[in-house]
N, C-alpha and C. Protein backbone atom coordinates (compact mmCIF):
# COMPACT_ATOMS: atom_id res chain seq x y z
N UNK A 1 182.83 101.08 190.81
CA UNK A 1 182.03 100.74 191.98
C UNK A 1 182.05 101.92 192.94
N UNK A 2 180.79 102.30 193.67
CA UNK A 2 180.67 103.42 194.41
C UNK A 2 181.22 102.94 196.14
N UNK A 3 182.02 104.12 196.61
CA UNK A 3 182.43 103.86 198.18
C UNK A 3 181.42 103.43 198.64
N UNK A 4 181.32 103.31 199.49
CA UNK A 4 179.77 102.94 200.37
C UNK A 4 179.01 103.76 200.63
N UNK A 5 179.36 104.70 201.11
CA UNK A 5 179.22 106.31 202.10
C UNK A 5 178.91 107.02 200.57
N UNK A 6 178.58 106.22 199.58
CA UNK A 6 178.15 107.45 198.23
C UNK A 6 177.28 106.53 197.92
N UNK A 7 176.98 105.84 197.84
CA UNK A 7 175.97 105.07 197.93
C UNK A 7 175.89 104.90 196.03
N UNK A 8 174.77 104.52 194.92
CA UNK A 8 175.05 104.42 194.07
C UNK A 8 174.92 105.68 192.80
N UNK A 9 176.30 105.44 191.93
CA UNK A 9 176.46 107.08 191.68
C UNK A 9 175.63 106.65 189.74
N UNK A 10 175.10 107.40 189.27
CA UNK A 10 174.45 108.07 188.18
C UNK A 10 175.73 108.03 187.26
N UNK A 11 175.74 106.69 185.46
CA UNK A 11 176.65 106.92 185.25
C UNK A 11 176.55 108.31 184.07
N UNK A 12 175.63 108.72 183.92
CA UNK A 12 175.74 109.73 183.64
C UNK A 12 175.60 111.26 183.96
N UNK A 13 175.13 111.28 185.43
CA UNK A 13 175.51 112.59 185.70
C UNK A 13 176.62 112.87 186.87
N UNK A 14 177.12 111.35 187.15
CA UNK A 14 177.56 111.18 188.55
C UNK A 14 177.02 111.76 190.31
N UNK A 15 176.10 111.52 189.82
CA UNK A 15 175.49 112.35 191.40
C UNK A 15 174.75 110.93 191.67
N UNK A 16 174.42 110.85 192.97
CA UNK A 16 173.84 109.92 193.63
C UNK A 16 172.45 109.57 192.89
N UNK A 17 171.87 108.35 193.02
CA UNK A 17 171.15 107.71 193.08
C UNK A 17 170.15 107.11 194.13
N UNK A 18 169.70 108.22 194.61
CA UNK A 18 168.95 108.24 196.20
C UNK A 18 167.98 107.63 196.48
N UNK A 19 167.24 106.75 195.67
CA UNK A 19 165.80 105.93 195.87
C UNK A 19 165.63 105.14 194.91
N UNK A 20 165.27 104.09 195.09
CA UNK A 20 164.91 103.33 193.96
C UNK A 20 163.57 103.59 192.80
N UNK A 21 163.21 104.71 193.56
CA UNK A 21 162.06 105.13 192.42
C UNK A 21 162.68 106.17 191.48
N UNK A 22 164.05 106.47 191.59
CA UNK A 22 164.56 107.50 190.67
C UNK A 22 165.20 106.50 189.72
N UNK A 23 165.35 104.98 190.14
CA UNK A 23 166.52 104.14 189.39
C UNK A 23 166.07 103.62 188.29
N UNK A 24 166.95 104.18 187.21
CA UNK A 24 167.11 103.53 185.86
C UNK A 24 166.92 101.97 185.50
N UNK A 25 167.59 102.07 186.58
CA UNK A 25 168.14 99.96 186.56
C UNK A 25 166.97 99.30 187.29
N UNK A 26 166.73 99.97 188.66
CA UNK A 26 165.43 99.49 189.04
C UNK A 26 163.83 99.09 188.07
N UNK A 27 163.90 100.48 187.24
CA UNK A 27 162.68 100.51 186.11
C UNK A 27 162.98 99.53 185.13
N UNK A 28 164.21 98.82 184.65
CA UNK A 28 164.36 97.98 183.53
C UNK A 28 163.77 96.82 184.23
N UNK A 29 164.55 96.69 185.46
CA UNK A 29 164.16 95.26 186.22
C UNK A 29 162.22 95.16 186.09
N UNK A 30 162.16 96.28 186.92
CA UNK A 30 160.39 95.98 186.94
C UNK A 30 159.44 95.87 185.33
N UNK A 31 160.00 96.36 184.50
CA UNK A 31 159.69 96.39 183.27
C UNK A 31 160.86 94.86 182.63
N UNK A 32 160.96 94.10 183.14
CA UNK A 32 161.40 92.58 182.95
C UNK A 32 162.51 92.55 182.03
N UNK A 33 163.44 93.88 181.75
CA UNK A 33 164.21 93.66 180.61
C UNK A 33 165.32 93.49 181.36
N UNK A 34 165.52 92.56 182.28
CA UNK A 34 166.71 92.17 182.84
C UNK A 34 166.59 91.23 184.01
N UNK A 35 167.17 90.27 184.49
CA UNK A 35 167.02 89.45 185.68
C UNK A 35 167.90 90.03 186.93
N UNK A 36 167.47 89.66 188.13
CA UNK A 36 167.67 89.88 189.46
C UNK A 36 169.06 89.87 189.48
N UNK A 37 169.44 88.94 188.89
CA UNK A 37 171.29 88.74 189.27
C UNK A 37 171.78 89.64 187.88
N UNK A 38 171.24 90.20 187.38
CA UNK A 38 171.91 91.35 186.84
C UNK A 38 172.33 92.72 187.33
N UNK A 39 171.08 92.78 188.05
CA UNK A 39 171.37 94.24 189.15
C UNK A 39 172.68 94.88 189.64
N UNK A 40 173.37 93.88 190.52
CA UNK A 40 174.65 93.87 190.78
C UNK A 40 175.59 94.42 189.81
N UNK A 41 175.69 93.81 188.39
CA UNK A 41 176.31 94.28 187.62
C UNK A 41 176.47 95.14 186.62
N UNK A 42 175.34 95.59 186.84
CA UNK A 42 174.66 96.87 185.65
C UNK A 42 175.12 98.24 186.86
N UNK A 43 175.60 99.22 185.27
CA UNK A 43 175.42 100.83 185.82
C UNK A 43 174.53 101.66 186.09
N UNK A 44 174.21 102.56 186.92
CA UNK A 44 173.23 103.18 187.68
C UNK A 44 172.95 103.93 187.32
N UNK A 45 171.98 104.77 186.73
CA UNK A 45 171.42 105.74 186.36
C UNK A 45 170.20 106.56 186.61
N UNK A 46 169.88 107.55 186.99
CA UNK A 46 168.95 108.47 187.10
C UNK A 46 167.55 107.88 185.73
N UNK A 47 166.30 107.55 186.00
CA UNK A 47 165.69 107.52 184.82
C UNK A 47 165.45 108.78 184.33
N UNK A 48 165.81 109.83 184.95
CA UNK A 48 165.64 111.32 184.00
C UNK A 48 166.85 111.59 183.21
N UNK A 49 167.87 110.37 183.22
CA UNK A 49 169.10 110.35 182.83
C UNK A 49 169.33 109.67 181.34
N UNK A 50 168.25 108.63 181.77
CA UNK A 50 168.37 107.79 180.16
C UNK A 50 166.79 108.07 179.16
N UNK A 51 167.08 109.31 178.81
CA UNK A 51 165.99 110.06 177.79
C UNK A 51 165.64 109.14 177.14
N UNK A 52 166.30 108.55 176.47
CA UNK A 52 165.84 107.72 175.62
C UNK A 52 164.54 106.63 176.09
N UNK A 53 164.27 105.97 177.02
CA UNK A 53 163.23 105.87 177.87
C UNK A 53 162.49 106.01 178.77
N UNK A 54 162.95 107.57 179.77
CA UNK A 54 162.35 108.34 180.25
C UNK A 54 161.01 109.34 178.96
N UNK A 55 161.29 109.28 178.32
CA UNK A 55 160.30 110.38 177.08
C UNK A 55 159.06 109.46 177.21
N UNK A 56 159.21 108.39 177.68
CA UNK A 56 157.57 107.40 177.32
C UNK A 56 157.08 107.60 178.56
N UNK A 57 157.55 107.72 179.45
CA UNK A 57 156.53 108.23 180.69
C UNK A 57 155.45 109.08 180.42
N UNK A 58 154.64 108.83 180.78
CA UNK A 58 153.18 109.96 180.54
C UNK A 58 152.56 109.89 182.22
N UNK A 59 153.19 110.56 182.97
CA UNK A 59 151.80 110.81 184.57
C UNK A 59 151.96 112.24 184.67
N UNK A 60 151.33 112.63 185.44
CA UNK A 60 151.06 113.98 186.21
C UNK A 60 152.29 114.31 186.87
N UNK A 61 152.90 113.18 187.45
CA UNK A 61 153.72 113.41 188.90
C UNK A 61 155.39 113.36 188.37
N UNK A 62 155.68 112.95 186.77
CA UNK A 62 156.21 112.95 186.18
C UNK A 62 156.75 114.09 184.91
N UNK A 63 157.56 114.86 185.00
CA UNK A 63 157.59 115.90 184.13
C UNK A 63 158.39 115.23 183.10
N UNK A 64 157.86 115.71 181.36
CA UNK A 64 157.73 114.73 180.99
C UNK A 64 159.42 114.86 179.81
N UNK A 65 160.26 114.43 179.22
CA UNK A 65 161.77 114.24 178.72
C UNK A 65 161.61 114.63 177.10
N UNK A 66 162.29 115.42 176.88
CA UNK A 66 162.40 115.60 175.74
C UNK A 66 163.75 114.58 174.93
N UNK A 67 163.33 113.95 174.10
CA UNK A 67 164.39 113.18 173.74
C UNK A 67 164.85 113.25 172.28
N UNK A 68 165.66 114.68 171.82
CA UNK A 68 165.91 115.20 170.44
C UNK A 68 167.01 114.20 170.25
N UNK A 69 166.66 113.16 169.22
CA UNK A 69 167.21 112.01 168.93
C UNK A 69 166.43 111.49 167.17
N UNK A 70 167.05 111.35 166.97
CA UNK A 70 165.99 110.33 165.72
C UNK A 70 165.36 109.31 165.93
N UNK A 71 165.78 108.34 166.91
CA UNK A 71 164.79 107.71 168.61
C UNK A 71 163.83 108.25 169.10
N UNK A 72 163.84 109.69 169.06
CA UNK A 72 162.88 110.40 170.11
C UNK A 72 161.41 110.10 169.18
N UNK A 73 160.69 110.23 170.13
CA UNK A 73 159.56 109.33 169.80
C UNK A 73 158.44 110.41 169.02
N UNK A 74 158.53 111.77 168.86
CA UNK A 74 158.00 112.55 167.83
C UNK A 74 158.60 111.55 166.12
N UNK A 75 159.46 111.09 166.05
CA UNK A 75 159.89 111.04 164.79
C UNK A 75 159.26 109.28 164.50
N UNK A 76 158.73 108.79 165.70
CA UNK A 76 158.91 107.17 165.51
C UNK A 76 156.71 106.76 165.72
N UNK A 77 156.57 105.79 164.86
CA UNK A 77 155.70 104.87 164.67
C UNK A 77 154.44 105.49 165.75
N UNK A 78 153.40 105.92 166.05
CA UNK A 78 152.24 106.22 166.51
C UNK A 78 151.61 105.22 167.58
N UNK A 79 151.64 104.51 166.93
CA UNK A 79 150.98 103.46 167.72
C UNK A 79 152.48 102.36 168.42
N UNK A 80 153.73 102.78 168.05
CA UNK A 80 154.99 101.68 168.55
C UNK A 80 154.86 102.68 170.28
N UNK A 81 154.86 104.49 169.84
CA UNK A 81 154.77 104.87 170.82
C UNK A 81 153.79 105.27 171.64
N UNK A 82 152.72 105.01 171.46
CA UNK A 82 151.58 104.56 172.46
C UNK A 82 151.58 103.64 173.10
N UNK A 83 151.88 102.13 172.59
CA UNK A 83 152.55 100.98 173.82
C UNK A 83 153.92 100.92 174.27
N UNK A 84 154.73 101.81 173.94
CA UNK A 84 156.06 102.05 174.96
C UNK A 84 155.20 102.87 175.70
N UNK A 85 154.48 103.80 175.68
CA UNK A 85 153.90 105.34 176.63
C UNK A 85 153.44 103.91 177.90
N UNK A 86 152.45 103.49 177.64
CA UNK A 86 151.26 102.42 178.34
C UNK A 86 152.20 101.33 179.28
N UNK A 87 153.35 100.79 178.48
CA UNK A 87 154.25 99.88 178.93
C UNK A 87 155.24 100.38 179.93
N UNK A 88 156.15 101.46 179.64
CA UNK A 88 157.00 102.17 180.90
C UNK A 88 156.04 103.12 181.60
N UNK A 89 154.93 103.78 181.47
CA UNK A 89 154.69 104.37 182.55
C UNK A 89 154.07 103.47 183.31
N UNK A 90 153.49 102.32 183.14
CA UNK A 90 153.03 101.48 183.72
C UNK A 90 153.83 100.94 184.92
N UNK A 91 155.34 100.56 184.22
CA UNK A 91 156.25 100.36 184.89
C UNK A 91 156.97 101.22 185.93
N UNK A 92 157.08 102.44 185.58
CA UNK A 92 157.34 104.00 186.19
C UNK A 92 156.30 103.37 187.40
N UNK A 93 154.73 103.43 187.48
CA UNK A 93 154.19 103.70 188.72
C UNK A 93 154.44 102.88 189.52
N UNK A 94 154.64 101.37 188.95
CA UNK A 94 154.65 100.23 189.93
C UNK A 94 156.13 100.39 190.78
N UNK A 95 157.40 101.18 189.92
CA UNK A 95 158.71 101.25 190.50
C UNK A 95 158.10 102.47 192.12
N UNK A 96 157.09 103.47 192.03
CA UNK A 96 156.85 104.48 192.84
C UNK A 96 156.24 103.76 193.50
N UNK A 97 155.59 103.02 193.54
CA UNK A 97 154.81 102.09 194.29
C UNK A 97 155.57 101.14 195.64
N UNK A 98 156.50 100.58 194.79
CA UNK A 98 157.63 99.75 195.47
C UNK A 98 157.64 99.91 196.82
N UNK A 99 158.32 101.01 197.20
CA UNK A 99 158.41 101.45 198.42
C UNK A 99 157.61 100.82 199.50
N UNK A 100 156.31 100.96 199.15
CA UNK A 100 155.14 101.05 200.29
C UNK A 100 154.58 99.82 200.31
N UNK A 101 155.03 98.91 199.15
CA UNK A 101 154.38 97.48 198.78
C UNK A 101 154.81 96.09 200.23
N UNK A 102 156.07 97.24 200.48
CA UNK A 102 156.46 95.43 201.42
C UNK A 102 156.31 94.43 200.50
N UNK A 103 157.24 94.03 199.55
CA UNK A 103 157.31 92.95 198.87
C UNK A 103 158.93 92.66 198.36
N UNK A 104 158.87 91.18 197.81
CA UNK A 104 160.13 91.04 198.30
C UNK A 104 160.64 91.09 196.74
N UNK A 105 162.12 90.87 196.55
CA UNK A 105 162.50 91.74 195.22
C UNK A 105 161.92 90.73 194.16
N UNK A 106 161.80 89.41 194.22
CA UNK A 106 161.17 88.74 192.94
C UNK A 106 159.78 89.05 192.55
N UNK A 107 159.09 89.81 193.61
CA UNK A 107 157.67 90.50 192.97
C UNK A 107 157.63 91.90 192.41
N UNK A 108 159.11 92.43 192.06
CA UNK A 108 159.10 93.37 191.87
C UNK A 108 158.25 93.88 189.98
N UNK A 109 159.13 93.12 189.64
CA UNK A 109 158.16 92.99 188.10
C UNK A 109 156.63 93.13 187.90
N UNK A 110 156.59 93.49 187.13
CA UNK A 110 155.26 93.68 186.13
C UNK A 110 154.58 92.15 186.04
């Protein structure tokens, strides 16, 4: 668990976690692969942190993850990774979005 005054730390690079549009955990939530009262208990991560589903992002404003894995999505299904691309960046914009939405956390989802 992070002091307070560090606010939430990246479990893989350990550096802060400064916005919820950088959050790993935030993007699962809005992409529905987890419920509200999970938040709390899940580890924090940078989404430039977890390659493994950072690589499906496709925007402009997004530079985009190389993920040398046998996972990584050069090696996997064409069309499996065209609707992960469509499905998390989808999710990616609505997490950038967040911010400015004024909405409350159960509308956060997709």
């Amino acid at each position: 668990m992070a002091r307070c005054e560090e606010g939430y730390l990246c479990e893989v690079c350990g550096r802060e976690v400064e916005a919820i549009t950088e959050s790993d955990l935030y993007l699962a939530f809005v992409l529905g692969e987890l419920d509200a009262a999970e938040l709390p208990r899940r580890r924090e991560r940078h989404i430039r942190c977890n390659a493994e589903r950072a690589q499906y992002i496709v925007d402009p404003d997004f530079s985009p993850v190389n993920y040398d894995s046998p996972f990584g999505k050069q090696h996997l299904d064409v069309e499996f990774v065209r609707a992960e691309e469509q499905r998390i960046t989808a999710g990616w914009r609505r997490l950038q979005a967040i911010p400015s939405l004024g909405i409350p956390l159960e509308e956060y989802p997709l």
